[in-house]
N, C-alpha and C. Protein backbone atom coordinates (compact mmCIF):
# COMPACT_ATOMS: atom_id res chain seq x y z
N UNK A 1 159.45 52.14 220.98
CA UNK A 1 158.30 51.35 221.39
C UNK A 1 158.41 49.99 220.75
N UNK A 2 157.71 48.90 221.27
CA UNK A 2 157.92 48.07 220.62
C UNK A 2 156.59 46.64 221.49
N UNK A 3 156.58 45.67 221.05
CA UNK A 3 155.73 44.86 221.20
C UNK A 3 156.46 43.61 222.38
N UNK A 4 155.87 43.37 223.37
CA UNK A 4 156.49 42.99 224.68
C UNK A 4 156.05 41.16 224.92
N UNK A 5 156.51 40.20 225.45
CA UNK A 5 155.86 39.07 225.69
C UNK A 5 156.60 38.75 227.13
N UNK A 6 156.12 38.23 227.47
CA UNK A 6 156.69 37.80 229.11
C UNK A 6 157.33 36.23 228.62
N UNK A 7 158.55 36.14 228.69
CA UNK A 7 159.66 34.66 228.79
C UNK A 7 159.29 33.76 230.32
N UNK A 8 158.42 32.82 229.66
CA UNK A 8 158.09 31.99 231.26
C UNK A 8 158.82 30.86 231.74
N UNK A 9 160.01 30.98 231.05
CA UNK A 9 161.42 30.67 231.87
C UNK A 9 162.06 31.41 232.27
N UNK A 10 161.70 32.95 232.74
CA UNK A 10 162.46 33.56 233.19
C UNK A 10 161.37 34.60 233.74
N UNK A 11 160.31 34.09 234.67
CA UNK A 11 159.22 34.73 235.15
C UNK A 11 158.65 33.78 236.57
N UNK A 12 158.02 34.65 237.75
CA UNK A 12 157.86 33.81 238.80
C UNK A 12 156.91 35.01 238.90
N UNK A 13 155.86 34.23 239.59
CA UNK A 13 154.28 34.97 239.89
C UNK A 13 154.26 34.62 241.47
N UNK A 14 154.82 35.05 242.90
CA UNK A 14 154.63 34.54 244.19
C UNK A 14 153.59 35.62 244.49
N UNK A 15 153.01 34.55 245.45
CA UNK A 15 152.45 35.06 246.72
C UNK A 15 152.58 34.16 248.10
N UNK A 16 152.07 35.24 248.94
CA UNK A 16 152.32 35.21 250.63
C UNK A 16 151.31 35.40 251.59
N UNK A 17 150.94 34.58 252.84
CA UNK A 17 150.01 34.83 253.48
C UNK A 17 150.20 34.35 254.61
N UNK A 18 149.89 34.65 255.59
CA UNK A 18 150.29 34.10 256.94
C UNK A 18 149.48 33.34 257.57
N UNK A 19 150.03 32.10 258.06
CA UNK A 19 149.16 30.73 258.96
C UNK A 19 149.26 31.19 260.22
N UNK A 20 148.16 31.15 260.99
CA UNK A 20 147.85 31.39 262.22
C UNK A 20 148.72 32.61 262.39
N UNK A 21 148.89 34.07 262.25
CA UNK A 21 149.63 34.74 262.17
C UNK A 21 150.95 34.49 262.62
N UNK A 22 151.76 33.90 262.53
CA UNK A 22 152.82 32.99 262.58
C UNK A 22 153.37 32.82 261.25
N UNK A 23 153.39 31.66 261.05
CA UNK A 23 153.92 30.93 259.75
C UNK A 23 153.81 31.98 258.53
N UNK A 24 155.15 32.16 257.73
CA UNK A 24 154.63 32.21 256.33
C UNK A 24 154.39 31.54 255.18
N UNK A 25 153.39 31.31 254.09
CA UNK A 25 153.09 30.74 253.54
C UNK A 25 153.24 30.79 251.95
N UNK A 26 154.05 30.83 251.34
CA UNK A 26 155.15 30.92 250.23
C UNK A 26 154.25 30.06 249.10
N UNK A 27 153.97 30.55 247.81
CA UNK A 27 153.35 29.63 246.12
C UNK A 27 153.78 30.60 245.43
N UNK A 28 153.22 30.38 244.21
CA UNK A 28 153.31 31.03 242.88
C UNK A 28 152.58 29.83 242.15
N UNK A 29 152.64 30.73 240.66
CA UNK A 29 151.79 30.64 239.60
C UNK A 29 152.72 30.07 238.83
N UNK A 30 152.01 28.85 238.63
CA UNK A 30 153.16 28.03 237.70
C UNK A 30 152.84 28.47 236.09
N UNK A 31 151.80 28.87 235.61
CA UNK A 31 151.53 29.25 233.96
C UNK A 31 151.02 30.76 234.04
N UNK A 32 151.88 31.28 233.29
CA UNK A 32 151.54 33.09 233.39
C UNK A 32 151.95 33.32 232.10
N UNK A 33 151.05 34.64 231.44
CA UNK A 33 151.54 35.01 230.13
C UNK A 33 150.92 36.15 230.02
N UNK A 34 151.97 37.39 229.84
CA UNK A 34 152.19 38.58 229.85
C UNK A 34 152.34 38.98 228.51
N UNK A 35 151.68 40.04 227.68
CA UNK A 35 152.25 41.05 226.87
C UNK A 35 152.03 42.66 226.59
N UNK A 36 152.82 43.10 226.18
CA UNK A 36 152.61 44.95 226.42
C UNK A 36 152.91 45.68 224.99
N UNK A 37 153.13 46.77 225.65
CA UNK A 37 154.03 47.55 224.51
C UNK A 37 154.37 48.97 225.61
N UNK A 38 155.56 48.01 225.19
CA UNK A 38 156.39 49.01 226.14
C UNK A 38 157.11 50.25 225.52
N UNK A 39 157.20 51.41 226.55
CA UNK A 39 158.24 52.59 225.92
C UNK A 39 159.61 52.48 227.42
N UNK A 40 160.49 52.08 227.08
CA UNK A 40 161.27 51.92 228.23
C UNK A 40 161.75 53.44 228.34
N UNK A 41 162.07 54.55 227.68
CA UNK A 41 162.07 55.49 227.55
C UNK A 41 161.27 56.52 228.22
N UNK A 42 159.87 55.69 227.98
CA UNK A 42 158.75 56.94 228.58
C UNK A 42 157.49 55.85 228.93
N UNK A 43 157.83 55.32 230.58
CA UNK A 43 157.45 54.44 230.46
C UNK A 43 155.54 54.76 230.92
N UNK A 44 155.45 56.00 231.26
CA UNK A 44 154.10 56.05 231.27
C UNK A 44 153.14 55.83 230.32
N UNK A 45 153.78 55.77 229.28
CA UNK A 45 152.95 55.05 227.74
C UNK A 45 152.80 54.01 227.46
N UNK A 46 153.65 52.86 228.29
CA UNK A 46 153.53 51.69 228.69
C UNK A 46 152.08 51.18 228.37
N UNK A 47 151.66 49.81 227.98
CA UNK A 47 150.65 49.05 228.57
C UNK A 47 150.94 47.28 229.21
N UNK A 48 150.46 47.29 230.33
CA UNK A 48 150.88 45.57 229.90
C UNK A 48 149.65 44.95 230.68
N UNK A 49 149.56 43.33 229.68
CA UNK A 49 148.37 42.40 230.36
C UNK A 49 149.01 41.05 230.89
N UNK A 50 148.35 40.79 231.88
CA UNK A 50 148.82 39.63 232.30
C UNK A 50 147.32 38.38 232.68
N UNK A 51 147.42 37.16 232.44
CA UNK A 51 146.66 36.66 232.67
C UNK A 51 147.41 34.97 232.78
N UNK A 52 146.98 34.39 234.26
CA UNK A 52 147.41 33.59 235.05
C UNK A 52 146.39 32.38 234.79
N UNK A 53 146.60 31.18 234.83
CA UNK A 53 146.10 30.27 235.17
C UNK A 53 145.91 29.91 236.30
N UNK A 54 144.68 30.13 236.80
CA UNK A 54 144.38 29.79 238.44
C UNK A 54 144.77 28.57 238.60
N UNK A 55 144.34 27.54 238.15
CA UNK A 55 144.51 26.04 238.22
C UNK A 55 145.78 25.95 238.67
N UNK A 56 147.29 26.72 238.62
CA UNK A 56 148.55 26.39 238.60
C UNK A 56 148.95 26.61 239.78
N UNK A 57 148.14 27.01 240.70
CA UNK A 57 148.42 27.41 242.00
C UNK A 57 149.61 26.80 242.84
N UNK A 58 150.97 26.53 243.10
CA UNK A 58 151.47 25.94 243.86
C UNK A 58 152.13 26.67 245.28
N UNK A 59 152.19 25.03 245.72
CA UNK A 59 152.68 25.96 247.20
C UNK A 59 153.18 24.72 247.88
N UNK A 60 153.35 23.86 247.26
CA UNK A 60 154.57 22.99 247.91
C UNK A 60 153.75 21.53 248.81
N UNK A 61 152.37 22.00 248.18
CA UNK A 61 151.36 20.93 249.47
C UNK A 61 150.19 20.35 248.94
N UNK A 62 150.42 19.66 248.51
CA UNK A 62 148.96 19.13 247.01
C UNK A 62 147.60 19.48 247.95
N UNK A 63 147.75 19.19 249.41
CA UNK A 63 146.19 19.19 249.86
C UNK A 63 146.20 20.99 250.01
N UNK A 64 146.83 21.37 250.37
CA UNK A 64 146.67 22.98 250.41
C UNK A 64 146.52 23.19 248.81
N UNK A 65 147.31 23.31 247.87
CA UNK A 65 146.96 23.48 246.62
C UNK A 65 145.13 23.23 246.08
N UNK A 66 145.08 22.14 246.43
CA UNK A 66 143.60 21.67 245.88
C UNK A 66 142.66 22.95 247.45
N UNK A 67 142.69 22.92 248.35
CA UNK A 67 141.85 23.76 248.97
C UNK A 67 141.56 25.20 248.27
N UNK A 68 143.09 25.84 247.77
CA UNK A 68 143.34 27.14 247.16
C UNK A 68 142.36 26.94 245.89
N UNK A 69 142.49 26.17 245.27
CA UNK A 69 141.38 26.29 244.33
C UNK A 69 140.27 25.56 244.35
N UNK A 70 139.73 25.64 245.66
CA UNK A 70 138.25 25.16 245.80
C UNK A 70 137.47 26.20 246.01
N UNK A 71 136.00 25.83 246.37
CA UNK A 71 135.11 26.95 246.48
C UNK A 71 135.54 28.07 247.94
N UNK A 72 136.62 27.55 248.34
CA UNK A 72 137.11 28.37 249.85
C UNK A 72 137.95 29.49 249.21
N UNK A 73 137.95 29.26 247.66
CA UNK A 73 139.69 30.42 247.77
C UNK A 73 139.00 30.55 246.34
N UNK A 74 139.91 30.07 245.52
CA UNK A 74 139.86 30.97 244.17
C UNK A 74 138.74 30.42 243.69
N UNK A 75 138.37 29.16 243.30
CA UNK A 75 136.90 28.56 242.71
C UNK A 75 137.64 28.01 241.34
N UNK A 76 139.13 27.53 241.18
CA UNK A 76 139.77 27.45 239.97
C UNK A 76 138.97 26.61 238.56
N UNK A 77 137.51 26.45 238.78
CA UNK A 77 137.41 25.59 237.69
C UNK A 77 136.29 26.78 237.30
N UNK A 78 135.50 27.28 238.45
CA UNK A 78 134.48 28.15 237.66
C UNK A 78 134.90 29.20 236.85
N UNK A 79 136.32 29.84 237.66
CA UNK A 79 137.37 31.41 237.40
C UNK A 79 138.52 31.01 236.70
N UNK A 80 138.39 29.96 235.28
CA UNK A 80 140.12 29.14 235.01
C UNK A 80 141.23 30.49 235.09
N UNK A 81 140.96 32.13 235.09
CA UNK A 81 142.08 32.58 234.92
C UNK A 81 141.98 34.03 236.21
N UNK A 82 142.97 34.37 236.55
CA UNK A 82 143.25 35.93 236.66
C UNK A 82 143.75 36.81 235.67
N UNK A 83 143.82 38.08 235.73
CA UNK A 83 143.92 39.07 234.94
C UNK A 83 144.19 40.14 235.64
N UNK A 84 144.87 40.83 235.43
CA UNK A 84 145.36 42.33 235.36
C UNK A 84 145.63 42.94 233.80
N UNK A 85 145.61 43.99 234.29
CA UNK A 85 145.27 45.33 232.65
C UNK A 85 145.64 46.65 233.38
N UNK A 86 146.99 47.63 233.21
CA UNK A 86 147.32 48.48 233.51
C UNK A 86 146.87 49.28 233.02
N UNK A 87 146.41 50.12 233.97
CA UNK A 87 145.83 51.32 233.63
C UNK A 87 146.66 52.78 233.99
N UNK A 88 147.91 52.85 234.71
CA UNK A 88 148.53 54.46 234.18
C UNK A 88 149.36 53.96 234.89
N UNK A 89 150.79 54.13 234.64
CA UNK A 89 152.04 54.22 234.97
C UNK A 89 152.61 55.35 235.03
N UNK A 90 153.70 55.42 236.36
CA UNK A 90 153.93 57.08 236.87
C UNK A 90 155.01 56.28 237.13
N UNK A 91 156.09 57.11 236.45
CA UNK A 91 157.78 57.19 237.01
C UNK A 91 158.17 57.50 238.08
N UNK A 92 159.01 57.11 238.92
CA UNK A 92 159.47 57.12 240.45
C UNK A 92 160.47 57.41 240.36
N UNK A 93 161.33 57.24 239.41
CA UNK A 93 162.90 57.68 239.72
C UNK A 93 163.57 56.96 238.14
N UNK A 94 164.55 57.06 237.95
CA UNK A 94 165.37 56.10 236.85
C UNK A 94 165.00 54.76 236.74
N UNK A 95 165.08 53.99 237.85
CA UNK A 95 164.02 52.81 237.28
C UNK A 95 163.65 51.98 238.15
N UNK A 96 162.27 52.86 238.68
CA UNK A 96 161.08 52.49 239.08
C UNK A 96 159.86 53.53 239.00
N UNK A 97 158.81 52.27 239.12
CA UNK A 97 157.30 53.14 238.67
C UNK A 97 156.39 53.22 239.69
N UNK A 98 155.26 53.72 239.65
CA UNK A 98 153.97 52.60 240.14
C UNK A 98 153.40 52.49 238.95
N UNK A 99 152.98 51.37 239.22
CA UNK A 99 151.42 51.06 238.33
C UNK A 99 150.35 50.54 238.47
N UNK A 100 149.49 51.34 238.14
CA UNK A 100 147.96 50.87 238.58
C UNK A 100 147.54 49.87 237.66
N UNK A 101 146.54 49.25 237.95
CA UNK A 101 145.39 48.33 237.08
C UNK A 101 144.42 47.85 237.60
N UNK A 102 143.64 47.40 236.80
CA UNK A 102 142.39 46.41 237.41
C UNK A 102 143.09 45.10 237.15
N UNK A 103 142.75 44.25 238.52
CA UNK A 103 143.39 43.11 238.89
C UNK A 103 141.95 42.28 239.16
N UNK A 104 141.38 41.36 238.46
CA UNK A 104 140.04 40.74 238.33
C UNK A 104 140.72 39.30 239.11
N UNK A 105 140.05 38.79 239.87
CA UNK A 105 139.78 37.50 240.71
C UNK A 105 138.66 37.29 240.87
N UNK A 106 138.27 35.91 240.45
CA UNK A 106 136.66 35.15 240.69
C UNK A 106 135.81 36.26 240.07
N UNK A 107 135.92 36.97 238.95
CA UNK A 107 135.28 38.14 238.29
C UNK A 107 135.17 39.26 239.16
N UNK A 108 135.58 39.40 239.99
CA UNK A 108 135.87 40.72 240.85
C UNK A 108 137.12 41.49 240.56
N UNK A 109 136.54 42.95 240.30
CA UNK A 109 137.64 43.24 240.04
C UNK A 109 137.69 44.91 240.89
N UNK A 110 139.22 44.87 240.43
CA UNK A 110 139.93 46.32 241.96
C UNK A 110 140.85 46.73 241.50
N UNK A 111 141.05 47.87 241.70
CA UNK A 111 142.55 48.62 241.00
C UNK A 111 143.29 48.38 242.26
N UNK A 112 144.76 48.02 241.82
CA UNK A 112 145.52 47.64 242.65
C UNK A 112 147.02 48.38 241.90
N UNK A 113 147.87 48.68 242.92
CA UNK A 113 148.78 49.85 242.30
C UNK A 113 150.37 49.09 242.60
N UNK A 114 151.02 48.39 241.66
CA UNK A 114 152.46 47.71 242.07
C UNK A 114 153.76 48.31 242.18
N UNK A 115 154.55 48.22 242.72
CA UNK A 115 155.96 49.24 242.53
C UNK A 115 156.61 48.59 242.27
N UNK A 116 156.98 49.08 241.22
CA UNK A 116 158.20 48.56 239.96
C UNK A 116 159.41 48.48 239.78
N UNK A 117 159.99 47.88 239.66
CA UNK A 117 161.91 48.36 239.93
C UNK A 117 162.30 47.59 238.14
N UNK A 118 162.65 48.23 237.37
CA UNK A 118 163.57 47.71 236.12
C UNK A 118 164.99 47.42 236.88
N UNK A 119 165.23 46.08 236.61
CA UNK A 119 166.55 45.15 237.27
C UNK A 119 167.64 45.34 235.78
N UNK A 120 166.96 45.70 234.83
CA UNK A 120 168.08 46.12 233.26
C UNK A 120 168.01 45.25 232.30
N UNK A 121 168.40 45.66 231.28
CA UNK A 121 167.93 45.42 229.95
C UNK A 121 169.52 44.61 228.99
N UNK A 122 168.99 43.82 228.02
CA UNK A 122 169.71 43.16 227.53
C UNK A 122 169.63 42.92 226.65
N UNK A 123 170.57 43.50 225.32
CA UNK A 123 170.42 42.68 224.00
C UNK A 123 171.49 41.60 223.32
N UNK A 124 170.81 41.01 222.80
CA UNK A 124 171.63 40.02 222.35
C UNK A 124 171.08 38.89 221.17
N UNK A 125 172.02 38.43 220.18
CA UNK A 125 171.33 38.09 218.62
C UNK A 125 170.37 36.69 219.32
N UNK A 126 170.84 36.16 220.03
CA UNK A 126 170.45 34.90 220.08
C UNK A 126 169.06 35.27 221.27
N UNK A 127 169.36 35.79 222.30
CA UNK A 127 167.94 35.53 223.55
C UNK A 127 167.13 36.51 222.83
N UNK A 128 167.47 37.59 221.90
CA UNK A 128 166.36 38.75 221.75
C UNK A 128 167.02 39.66 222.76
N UNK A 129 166.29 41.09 222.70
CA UNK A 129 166.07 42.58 223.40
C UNK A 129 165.35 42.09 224.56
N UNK A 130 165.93 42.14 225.79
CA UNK A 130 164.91 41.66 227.13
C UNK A 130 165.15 42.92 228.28
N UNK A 131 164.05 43.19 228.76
CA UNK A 131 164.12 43.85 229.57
C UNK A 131 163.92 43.29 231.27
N UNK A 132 164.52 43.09 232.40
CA UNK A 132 163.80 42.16 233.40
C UNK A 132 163.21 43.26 234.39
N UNK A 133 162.03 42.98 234.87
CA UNK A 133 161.35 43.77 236.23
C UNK A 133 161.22 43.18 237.22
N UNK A 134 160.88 43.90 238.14
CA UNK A 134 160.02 43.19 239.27
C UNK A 134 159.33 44.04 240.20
N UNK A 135 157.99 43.66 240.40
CA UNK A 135 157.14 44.49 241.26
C UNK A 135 156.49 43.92 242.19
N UNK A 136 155.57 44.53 243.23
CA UNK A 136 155.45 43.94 244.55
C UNK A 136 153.59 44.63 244.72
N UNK A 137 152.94 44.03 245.21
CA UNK A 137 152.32 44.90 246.25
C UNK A 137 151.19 44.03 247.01
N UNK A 138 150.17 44.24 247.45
CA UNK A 138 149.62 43.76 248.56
C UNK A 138 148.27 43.78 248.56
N UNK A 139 147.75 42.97 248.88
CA UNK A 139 145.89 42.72 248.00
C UNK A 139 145.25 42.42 249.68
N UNK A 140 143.90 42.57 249.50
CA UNK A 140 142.73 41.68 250.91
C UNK A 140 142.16 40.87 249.96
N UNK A 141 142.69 39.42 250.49
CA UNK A 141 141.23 38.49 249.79
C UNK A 141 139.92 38.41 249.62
N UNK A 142 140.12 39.17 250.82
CA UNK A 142 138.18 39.29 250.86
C UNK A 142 137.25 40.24 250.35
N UNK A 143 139.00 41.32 249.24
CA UNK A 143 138.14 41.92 248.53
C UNK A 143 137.19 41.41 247.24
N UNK A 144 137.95 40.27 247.03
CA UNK A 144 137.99 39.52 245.67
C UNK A 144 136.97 37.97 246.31
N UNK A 145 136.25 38.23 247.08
CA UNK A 145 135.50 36.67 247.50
C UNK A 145 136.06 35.91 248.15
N UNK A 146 137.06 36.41 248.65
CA UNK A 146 137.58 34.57 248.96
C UNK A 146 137.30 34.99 250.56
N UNK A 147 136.33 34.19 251.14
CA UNK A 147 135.71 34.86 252.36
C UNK A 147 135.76 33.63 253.32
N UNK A 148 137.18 32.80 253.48
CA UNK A 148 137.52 31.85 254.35
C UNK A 148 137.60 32.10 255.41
N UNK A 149 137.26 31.62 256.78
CA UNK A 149 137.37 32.58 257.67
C UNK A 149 137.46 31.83 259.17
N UNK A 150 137.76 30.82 258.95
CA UNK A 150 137.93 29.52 260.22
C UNK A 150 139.30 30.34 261.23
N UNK A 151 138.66 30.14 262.05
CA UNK A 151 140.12 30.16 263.03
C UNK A 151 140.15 29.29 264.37
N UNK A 152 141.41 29.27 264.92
CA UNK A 152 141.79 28.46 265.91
C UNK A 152 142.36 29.22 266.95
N UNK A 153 142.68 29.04 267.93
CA UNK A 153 142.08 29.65 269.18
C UNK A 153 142.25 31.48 269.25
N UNK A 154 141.70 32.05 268.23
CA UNK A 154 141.09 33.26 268.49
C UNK A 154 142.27 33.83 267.47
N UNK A 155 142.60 32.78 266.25
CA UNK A 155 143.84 33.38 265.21
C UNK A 155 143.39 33.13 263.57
N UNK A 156 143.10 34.04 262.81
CA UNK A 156 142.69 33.36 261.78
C UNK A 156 143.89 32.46 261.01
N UNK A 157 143.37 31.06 260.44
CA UNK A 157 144.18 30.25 260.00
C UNK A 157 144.97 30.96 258.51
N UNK A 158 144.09 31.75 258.12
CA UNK A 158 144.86 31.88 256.96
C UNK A 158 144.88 34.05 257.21
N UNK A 159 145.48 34.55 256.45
CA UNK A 159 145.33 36.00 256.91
C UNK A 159 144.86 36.30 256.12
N UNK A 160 143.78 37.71 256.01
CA UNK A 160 143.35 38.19 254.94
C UNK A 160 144.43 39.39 253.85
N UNK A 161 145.32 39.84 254.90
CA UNK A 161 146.37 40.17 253.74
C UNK A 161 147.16 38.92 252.72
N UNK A 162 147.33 39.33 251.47
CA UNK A 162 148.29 38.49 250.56
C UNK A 162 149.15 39.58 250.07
N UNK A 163 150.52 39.28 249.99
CA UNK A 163 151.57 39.61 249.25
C UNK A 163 151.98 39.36 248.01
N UNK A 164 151.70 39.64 246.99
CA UNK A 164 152.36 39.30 245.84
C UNK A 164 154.08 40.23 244.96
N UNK A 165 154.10 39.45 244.75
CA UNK A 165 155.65 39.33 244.29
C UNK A 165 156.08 39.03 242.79
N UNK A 166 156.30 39.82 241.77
CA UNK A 166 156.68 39.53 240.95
C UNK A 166 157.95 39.52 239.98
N UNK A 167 159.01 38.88 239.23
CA UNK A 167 159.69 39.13 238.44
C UNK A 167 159.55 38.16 237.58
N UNK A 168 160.31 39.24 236.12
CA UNK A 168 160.01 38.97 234.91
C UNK A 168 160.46 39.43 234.09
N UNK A 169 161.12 38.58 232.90
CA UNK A 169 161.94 39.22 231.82
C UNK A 169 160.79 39.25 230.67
N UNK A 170 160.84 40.74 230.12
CA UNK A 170 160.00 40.55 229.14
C UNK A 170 160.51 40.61 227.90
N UNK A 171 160.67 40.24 226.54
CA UNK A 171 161.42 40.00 225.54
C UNK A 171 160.71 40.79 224.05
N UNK A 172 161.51 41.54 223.51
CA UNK A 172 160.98 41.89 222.53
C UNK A 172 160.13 41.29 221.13
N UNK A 173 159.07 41.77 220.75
CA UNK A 173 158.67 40.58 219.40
C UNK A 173 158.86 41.38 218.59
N UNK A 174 159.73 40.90 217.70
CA UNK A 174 159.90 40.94 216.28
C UNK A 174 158.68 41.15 215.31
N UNK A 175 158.75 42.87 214.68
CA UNK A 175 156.98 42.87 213.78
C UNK A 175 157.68 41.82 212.45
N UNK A 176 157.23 41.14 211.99
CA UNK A 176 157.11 40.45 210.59
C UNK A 176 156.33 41.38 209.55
N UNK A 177 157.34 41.73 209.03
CA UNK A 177 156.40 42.44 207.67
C UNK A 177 156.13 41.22 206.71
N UNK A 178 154.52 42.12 206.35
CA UNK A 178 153.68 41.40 205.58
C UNK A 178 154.52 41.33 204.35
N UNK A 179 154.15 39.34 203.82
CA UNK A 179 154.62 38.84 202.66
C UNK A 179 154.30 39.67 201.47
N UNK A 180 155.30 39.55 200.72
CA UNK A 180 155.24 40.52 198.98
C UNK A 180 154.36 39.58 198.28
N UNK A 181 153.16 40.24 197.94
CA UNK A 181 152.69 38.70 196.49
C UNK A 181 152.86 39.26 195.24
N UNK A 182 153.37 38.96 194.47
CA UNK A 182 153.39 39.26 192.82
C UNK A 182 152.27 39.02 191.64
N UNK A 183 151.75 40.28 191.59
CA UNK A 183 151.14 39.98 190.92
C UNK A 183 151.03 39.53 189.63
């Protein structure tokens, strides 16, 4: 077991949604910070948290960006963050899981269940003990408020399914034992 941090040079937070059911619509989370304590061994003992900076929203389109975090979508100044908090991990095979959690948006929150794939593990003196993942799964916005709902000729502009997409190396922390004082 050991104490987990997410490397956010070596981490991507996407999501996906479809324009006029047509187009796909490709961002991620530019500031994310993850930590756990992981048992790679037994990984249902696992915990991990993640919490996103809404504000970082990109997607390649400053005026779409600024809509995503207006009162139409996330509300990024009232809600500055998302969050997830796993709540039970179940082994699938050698290496993959699901895992459940509560996944909070605009203070709403929903258990949402991701499937996991461990991509393998790496040690080494200089990067640290890293393990990389990646998991997937699939949310309704409108479970979480975001209740946009314009459409054009009989197509909603934006879809209420989103895809999210994740990978991520997570890196071991080093416990520091407490300093000796002399008495």
């Amino acid at each position: 077991m050991g104490t987990w941090k997410l490397d956010p040079f070596h981490t991507q937070v996407e999501f996906s949604a479809k324009h006029l059911g047509m187009m796909t619509v490709r961002g991620h989370f530019a500031e994310v910070a993850a930590t756990g304590e992981l048992y790679p061994d037994h990984p249902e003992r696992s915990k991990v948290e993640v919490t996103i900076n809404t504000a970082s929203i990109r997607t390649h389109n400053e005026q779409r960006d600024n809509d995503l975090r207006s009162s139409n979508f996330l509300e990024a100044e009232k809600y500055p963050t998302i969050t997830f908090k796993s709540t039970k991990i179940e082994p699938k095979g050698p290496d993959r899981a699901a895992m459940t959690g509560d996944l909070t948006i605009k203070d709403v929150t929903h258990p949402v269940t991701l499937n996991v794939v461990k991509y393998g593990e790496f040690n080494d003196p200089r990067m640290g003990h890293r393990i990389g993942y990646a998991a997937e799964t699939k949310i309704n916005r409108k479970d979480f408020n975001m209740r946009f709902d314009m459409m054009m000729d009989g197509k909603f502009i934006v879809s209420n399914e989103v895809e999210v997409n994740i990978e991520g190396e997570l890196v071991e922390v080093e416990e520091k034992e407490p300093a000796k004082t002399t008495p």
